[in-house]
C-alpha atoms as a PDB file:
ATOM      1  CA  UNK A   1      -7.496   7.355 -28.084  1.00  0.00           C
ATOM      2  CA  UNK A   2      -6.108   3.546 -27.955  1.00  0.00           C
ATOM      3  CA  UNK A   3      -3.893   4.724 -25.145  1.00  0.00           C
ATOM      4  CA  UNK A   4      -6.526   6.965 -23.021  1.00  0.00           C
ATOM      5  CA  UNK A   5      -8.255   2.673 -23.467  1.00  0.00           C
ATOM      6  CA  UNK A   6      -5.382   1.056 -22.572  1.00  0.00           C
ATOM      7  CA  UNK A   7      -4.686   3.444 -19.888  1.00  0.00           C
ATOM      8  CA  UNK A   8      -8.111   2.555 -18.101  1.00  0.00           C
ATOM      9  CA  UNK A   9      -7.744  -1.448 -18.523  1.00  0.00           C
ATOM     10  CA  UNK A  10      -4.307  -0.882 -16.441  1.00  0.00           C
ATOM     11  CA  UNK A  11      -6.518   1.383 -14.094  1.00  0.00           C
ATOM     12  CA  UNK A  12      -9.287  -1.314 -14.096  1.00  0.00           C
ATOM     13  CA  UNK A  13      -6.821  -4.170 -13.647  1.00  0.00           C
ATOM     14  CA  UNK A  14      -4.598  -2.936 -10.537  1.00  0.00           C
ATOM     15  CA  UNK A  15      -6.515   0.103  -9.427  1.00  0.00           C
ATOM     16  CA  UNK A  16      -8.110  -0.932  -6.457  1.00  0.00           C
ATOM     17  CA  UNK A  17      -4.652  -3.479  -5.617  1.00  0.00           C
ATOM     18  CA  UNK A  18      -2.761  -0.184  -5.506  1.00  0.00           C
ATOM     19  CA  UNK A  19      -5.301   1.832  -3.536  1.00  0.00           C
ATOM     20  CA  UNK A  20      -4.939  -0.604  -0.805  1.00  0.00           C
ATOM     21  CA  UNK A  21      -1.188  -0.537  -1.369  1.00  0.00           C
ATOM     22  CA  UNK A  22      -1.152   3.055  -0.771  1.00  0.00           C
ATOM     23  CA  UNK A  23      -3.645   2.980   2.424  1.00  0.00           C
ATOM     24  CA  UNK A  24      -1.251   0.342   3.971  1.00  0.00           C
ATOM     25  CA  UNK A  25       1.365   2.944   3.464  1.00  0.00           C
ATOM     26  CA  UNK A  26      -0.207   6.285   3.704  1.00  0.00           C
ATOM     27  CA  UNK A  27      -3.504   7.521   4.965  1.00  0.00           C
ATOM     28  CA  UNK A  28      -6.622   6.404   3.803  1.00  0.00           C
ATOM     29  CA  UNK A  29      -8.309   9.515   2.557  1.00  0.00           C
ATOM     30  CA  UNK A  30      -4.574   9.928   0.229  1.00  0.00           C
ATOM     31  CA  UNK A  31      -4.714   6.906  -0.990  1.00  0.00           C
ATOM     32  CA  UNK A  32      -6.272   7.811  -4.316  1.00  0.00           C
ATOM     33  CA  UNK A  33      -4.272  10.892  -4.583  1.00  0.00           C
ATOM     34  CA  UNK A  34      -1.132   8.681  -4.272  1.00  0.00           C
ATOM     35  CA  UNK A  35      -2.079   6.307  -6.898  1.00  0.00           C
ATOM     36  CA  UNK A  36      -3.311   8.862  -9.630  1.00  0.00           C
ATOM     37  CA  UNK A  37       0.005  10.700  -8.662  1.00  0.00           C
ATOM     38  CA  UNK A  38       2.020   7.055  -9.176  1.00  0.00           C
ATOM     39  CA  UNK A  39      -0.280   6.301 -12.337  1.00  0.00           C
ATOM     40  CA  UNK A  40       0.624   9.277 -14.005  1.00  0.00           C
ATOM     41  CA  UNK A  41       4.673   8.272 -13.205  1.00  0.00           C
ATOM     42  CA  UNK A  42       4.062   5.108 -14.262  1.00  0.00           C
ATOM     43  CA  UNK A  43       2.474   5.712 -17.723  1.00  0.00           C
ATOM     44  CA  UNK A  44       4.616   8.365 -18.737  1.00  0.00           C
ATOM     45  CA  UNK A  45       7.695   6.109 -18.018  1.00  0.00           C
ATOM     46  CA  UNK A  46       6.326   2.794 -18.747  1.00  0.00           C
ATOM     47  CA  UNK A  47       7.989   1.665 -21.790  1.00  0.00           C
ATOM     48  CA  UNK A  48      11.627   1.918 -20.217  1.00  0.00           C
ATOM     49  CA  UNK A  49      10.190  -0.227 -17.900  1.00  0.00           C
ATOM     50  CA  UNK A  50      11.711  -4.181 -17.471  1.00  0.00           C
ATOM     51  CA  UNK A  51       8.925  -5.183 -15.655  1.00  0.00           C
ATOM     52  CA  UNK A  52       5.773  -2.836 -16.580  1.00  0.00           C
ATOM     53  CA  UNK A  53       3.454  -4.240 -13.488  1.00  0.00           C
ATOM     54  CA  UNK A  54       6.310  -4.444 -11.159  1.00  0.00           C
ATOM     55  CA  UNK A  55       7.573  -0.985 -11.722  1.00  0.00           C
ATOM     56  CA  UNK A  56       3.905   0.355 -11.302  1.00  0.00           C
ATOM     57  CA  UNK A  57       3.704  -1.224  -7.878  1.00  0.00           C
ATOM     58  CA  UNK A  58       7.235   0.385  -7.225  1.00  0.00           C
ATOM     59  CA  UNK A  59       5.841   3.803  -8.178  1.00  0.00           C
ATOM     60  CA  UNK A  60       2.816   3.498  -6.094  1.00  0.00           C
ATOM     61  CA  UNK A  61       5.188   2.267  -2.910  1.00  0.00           C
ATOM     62  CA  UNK A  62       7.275   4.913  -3.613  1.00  0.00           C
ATOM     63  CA  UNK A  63       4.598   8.147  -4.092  1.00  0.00           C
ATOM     64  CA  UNK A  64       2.983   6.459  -0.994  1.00  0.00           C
ATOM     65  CA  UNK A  65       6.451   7.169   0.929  1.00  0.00           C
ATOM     66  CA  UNK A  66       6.779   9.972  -0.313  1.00  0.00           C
ATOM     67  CA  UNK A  67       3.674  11.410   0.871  1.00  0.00           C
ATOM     68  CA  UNK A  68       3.813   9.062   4.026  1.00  0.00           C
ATOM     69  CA  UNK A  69       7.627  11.810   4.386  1.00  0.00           C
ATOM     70  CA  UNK A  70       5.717  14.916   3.938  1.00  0.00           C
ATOM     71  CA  UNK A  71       2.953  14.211   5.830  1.00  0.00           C
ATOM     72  CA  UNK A  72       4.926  13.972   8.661  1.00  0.00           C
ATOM     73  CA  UNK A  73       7.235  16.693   8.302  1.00  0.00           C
ATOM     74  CA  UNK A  74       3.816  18.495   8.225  1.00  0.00           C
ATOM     75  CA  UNK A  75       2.174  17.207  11.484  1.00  0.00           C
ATOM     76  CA  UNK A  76       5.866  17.489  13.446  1.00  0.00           C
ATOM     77  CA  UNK A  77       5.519  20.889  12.278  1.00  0.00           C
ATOM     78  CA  UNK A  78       2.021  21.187  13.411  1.00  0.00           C
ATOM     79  CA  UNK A  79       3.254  19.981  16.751  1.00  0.00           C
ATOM     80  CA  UNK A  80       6.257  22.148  17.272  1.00  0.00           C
ATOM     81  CA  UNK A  81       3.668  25.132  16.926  1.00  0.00           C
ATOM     82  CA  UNK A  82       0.833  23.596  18.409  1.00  0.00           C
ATOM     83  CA  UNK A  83       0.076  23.778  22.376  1.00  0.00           C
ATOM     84  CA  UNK A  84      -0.856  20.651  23.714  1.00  0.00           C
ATOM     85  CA  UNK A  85      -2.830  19.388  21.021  1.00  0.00           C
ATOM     86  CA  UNK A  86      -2.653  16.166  19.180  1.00  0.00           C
ATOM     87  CA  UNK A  87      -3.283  14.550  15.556  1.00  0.00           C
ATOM     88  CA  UNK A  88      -4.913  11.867  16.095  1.00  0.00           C
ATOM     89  CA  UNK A  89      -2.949   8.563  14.529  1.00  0.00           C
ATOM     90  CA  UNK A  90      -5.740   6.554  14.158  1.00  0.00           C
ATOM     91  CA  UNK A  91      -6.902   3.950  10.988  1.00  0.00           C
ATOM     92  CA  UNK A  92      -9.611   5.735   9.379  1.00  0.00           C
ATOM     93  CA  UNK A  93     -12.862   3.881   9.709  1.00  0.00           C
ATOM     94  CA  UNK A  94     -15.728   4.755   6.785  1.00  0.00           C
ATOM     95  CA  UNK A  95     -19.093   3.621   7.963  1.00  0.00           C
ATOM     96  CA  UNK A  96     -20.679   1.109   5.582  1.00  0.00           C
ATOM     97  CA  UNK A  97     -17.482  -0.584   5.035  1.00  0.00           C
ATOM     98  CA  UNK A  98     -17.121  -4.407   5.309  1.00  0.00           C
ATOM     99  CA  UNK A  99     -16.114  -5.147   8.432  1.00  0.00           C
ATOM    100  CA  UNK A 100     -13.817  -8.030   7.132  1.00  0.00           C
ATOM    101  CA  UNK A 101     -11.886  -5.809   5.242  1.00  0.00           C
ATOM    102  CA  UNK A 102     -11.459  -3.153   7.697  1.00  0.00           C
ATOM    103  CA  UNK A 103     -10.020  -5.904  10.575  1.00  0.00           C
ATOM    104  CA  UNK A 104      -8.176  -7.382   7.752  1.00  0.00           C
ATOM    105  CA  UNK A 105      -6.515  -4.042   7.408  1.00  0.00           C
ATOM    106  CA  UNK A 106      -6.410  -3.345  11.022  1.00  0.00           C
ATOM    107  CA  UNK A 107      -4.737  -6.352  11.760  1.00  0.00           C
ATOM    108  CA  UNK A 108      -1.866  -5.665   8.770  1.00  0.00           C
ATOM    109  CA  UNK A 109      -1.698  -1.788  10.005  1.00  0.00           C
ATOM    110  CA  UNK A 110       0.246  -3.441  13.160  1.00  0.00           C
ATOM    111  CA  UNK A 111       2.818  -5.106  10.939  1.00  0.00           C
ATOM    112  CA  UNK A 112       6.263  -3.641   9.824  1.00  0.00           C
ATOM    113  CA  UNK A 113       5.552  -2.242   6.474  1.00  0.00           C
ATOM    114  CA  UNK A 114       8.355  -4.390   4.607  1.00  0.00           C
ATOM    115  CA  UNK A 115       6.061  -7.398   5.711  1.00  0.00           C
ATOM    116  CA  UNK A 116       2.618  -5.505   5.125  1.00  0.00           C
ATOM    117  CA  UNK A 117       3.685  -4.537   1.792  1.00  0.00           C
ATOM    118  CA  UNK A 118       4.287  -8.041   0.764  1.00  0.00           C
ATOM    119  CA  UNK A 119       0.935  -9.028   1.614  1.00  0.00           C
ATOM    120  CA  UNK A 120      -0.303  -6.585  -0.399  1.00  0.00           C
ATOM    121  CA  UNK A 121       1.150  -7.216  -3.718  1.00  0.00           C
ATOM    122  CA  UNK A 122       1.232 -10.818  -3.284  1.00  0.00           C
ATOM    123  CA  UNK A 123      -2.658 -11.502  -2.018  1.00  0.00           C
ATOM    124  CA  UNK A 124      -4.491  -9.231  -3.586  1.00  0.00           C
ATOM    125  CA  UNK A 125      -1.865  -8.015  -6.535  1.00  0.00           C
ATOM    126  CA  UNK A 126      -1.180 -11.499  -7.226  1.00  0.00           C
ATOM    127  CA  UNK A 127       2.558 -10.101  -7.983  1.00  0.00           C
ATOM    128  CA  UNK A 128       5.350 -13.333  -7.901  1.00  0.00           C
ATOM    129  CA  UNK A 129       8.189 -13.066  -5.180  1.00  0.00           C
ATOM    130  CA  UNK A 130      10.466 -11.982  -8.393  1.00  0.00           C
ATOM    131  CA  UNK A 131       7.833  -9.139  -8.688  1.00  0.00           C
ATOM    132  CA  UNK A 132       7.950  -8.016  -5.263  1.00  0.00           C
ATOM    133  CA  UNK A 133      11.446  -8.356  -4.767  1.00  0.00           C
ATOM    134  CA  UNK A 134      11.954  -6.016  -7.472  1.00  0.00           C
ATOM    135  CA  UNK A 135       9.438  -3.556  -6.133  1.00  0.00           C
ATOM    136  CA  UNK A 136      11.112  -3.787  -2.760  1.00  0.00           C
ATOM    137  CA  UNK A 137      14.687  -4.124  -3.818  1.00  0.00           C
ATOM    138  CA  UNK A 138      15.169  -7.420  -2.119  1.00  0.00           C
ATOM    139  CA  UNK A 139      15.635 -11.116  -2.952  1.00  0.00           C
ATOM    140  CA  UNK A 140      12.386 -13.168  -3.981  1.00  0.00           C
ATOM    141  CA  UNK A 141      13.798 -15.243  -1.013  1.00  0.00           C
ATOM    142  CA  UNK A 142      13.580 -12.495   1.430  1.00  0.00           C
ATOM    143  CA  UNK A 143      10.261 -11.447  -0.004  1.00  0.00           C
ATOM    144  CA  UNK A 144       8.802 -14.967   0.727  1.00  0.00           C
ATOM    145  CA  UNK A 145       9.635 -14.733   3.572  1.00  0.00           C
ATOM    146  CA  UNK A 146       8.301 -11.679   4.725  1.00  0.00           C
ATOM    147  CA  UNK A 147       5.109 -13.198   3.328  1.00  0.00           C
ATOM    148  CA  UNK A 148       5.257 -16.043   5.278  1.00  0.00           C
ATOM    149  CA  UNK A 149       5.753 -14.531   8.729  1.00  0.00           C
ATOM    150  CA  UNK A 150       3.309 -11.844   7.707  1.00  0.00           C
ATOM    151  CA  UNK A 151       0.689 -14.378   6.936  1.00  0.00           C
ATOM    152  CA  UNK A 152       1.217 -16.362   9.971  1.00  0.00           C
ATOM    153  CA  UNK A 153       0.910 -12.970  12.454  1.00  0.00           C
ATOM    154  CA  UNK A 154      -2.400 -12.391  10.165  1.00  0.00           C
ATOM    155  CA  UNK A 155      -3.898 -15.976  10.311  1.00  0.00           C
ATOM    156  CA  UNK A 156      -3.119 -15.563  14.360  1.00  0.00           C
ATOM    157  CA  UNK A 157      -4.686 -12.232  14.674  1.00  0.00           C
ATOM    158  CA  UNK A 158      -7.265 -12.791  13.151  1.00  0.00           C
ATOM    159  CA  UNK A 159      -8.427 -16.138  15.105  1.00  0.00           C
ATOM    160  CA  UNK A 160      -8.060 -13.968  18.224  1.00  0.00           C
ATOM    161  CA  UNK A 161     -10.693 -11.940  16.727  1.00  0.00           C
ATOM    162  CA  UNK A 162     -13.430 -14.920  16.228  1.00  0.00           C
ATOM    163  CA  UNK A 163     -12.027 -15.842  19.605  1.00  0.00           C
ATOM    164  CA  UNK A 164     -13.181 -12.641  21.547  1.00  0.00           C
END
């Protein structure tokens, strides 16, 4: 029973961090798919673990690729047999939805993922550059950087959106 408890405070705690993890990755409506799917890797693991929040970020990243893989083997399938019809590749919009959030996420959707993934963990994971580089499998000083050019392509797009 204590570990069905401490199981949900590590769901409570970076549930909703990973869920937008995944969506920057993967589609929106697998997002919570992915990160039950990572979850359950990470808890049944988690004690070889060096880094126990670090290595559940990796696990979500990496189920999130994983589907992200399939997924498209799936719709290039779908393609090969389709006529001339299309799957739309489109950011999922669900009505009643802040609209801060969703052009937050709009504007990081245009990024490269290494950089989108960054700003992930480190805004709203509040993971350290150690953390992420670990996740990522890069120096902390490559992961700042990342950050830092990510954050300055979101500060500037979204100024052009109180612009317009």
């Amino acid at each position: 029973m204590a570990d069905a408890h401490e199981a949900l405070e590590w769901l409570d705690q970076h549930g909703p961090v990973l869920l937008l993890l995944a969506r920057q990755i993967a589609s929106e409506a697998s997002a919570q798919d992915i990160v039950q799917e990572a979850f359950l890797r990470f808890w049944r693991s988690r004690q070889r673990a060096e880094d126990p929040v670090a290595y559940l970020y990796a696990c979500t990243r990496h189920c999130a690729l994983e589907f992200r893989r399939a997924e498209q083997r799936r719709l290039d399938r779908e393609r090969a047999m389709a006529r001339d019809e299309r799957v739309p590749d489109c950011f999922v919009c669900v009505p009643g939805q802040e609209e801060r959030r969703l052009a937050i996420e709009t504007a990081l959707r245009q990024f490269p993922d290494e950089q989108r993934q960054v700003v992930v963990m480190k805004i709203w994971g509040g993971l350290t550059f150690e953390k992420i580089a670990k996740v990522l499998g890069v120096s902390p000083n490559t992961a700042a950087s990342r950050y830092r050019y990510a954050l300055d392509k979101l500060r500037r797009e979204l100024s052009k959106e109180h612009v317009s």
